[in-house]
C-alpha atoms as a PDB file:
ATOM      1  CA  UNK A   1       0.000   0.000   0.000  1.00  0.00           C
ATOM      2  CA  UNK A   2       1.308   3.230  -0.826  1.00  0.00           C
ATOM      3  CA  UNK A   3       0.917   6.422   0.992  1.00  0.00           C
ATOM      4  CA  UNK A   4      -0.748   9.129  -0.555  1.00  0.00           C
ATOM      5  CA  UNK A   5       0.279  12.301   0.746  1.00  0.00           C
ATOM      6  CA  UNK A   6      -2.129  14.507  -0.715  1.00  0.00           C
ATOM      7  CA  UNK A   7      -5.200  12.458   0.618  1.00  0.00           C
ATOM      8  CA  UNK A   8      -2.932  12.675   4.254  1.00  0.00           C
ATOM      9  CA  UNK A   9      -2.196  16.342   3.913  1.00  0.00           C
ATOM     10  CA  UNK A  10      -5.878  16.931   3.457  1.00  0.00           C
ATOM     11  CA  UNK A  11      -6.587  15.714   6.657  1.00  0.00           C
ATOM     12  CA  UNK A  12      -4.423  17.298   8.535  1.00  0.00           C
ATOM     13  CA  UNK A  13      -5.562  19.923   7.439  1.00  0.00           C
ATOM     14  CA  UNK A  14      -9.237  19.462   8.714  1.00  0.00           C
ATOM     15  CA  UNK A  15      -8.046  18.348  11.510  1.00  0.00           C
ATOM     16  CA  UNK A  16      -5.828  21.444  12.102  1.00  0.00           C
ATOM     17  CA  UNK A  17      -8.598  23.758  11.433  1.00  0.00           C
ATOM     18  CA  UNK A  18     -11.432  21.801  13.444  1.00  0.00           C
ATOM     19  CA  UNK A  19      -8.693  22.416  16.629  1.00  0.00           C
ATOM     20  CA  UNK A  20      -8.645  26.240  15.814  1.00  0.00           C
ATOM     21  CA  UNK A  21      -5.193  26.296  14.425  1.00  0.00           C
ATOM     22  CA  UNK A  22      -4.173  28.765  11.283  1.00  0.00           C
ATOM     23  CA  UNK A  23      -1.140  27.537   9.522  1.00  0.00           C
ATOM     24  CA  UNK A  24       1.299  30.005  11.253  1.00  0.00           C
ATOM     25  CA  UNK A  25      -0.233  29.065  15.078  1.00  0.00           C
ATOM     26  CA  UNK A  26       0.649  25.059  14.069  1.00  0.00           C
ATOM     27  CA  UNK A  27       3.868  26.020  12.770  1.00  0.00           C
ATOM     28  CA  UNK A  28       4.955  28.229  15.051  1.00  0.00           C
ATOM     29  CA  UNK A  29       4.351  25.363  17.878  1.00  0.00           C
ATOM     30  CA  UNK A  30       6.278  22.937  15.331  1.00  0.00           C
ATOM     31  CA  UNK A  31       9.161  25.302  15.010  1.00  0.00           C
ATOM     32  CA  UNK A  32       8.763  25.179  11.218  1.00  0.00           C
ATOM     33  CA  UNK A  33       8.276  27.456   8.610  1.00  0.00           C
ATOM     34  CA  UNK A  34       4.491  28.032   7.325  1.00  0.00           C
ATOM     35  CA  UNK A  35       5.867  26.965   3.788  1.00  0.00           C
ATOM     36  CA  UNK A  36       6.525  23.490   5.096  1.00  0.00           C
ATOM     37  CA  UNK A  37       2.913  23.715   7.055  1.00  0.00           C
ATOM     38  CA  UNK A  38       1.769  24.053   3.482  1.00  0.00           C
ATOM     39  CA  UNK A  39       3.549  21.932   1.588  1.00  0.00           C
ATOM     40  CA  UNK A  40       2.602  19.118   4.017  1.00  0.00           C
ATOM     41  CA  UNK A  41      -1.102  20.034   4.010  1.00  0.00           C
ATOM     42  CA  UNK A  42      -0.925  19.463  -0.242  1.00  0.00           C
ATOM     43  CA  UNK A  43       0.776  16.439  -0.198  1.00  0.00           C
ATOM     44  CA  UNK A  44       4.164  18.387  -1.765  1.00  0.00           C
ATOM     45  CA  UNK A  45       6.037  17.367   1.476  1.00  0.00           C
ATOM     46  CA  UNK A  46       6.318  13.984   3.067  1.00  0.00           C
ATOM     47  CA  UNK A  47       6.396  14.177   6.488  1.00  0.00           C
ATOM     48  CA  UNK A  48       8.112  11.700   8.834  1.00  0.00           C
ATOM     49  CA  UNK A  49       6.422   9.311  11.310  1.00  0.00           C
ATOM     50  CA  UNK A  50       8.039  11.293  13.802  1.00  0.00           C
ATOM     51  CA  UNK A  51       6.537  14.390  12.852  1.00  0.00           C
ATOM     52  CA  UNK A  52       3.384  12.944  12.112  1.00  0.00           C
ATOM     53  CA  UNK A  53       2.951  11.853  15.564  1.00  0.00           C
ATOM     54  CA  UNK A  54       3.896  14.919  16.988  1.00  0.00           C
ATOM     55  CA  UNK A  55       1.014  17.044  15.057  1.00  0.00           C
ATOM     56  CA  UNK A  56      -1.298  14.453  15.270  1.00  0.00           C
ATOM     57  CA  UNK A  57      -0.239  14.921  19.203  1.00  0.00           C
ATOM     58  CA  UNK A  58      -1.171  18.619  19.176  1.00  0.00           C
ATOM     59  CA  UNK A  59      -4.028  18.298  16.745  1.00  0.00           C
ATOM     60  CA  UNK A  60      -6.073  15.541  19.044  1.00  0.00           C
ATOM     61  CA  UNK A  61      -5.993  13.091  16.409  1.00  0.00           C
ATOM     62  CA  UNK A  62      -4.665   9.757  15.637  1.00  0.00           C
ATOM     63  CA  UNK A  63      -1.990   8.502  13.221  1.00  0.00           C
ATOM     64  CA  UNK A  64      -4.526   6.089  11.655  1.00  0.00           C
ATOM     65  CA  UNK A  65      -7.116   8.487  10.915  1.00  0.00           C
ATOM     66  CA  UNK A  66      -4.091  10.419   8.968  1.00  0.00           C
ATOM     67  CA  UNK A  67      -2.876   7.433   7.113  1.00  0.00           C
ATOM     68  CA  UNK A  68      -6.116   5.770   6.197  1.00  0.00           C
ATOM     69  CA  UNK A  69      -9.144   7.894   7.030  1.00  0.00           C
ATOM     70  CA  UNK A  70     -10.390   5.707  10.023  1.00  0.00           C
ATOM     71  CA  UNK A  71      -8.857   5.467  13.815  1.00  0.00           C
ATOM     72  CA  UNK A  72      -8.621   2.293  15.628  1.00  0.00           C
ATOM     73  CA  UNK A  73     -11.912   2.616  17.410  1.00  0.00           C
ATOM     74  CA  UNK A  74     -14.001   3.518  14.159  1.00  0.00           C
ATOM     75  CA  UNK A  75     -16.467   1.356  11.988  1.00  0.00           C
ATOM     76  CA  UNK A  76     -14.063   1.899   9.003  1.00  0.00           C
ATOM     77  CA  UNK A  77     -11.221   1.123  10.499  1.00  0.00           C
ATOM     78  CA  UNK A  78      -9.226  -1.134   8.434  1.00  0.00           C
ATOM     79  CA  UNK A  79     -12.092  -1.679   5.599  1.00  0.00           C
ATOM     80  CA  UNK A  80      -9.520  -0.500   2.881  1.00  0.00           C
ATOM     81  CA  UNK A  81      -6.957  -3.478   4.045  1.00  0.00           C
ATOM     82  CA  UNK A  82      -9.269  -5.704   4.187  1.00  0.00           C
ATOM     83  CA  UNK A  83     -10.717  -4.922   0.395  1.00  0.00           C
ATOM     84  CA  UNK A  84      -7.664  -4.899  -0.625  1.00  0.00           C
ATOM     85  CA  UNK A  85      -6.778  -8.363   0.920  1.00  0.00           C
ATOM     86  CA  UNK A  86     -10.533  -9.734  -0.229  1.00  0.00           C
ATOM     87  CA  UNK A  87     -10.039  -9.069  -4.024  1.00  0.00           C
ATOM     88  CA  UNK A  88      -7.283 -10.877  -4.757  1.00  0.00           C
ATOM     89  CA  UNK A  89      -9.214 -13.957  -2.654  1.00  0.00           C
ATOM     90  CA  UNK A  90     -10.919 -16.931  -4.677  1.00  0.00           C
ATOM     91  CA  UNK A  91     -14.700 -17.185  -3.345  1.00  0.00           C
ATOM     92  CA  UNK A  92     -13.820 -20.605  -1.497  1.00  0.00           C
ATOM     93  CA  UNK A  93     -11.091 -18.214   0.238  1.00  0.00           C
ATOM     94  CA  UNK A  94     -13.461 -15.516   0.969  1.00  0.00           C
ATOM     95  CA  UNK A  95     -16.052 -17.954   2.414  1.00  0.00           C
ATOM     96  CA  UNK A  96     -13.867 -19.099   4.652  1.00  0.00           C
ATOM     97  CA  UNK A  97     -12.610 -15.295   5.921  1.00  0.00           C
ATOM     98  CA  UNK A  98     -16.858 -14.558   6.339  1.00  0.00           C
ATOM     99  CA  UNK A  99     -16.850 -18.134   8.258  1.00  0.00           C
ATOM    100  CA  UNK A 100     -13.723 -16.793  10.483  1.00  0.00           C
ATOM    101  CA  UNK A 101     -15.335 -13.146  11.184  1.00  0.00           C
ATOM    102  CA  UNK A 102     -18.492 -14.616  12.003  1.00  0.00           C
ATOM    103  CA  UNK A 103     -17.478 -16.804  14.854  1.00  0.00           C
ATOM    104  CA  UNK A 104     -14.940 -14.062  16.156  1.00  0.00           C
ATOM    105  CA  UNK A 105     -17.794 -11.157  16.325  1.00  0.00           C
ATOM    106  CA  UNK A 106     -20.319 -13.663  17.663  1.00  0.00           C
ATOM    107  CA  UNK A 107     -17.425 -14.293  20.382  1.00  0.00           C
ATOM    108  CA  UNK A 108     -16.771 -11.150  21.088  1.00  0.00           C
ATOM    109  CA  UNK A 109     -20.499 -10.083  21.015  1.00  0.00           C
ATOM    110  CA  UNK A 110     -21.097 -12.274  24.065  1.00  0.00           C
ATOM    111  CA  UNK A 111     -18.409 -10.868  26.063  1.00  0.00           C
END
């Protein structure tokens, strides 16, 4: 799976502006230009794991939501992976994944 930055940038973007934060307020906390601010937010700059985890730190938000569109504790989370994983299946495979998930959510819908 590759990373698309642009898809990224754009939500850290909404995510910077649903906390309240212009461009210049996040970067001046990151000690980084606004330029690079930018260039993250349209997918012109990659930005390190590192750094990722530090605005998704001050932008109450989670690395997975950045990455993929979905945080750990959403409906959505992981869909993508799993489509991904599920087209290249035959239908005897993919029976057998439905057969798996059944029995684990009917386990861990008695808990």
């Amino acid at each position: 799976m590759s990373l698309d930055y642009k898809l990224m940038g754009e939500r850290l973007r909404k995510a910077r502006i649903k906390k309240g934060y212009t461009q210049e307020k996040l970067a001046e906390i990151l000690k980084v230009s606004v330029a690079y601010v930018s260039r993250i937010e349209t997918g012109k700059t990659h930005i390190s794991l590192k750094r990722l985890n530090e605005v998704c730190i001050l932008l109450d938000t989670t690395e997975a939501h950045i990455l993929n569109g979905a945080s750990n504790n959403s409906n959505l989370y992981l869909n993508n992976e799993f489509n991904s994983i599920l087209k290249d299946c035959s239908s005897k495979d993919k029976e057998l994944i439905y057969q798996i998930a059944t029995i684990i959510s009917d386990k861990d819908a008695h808990k």
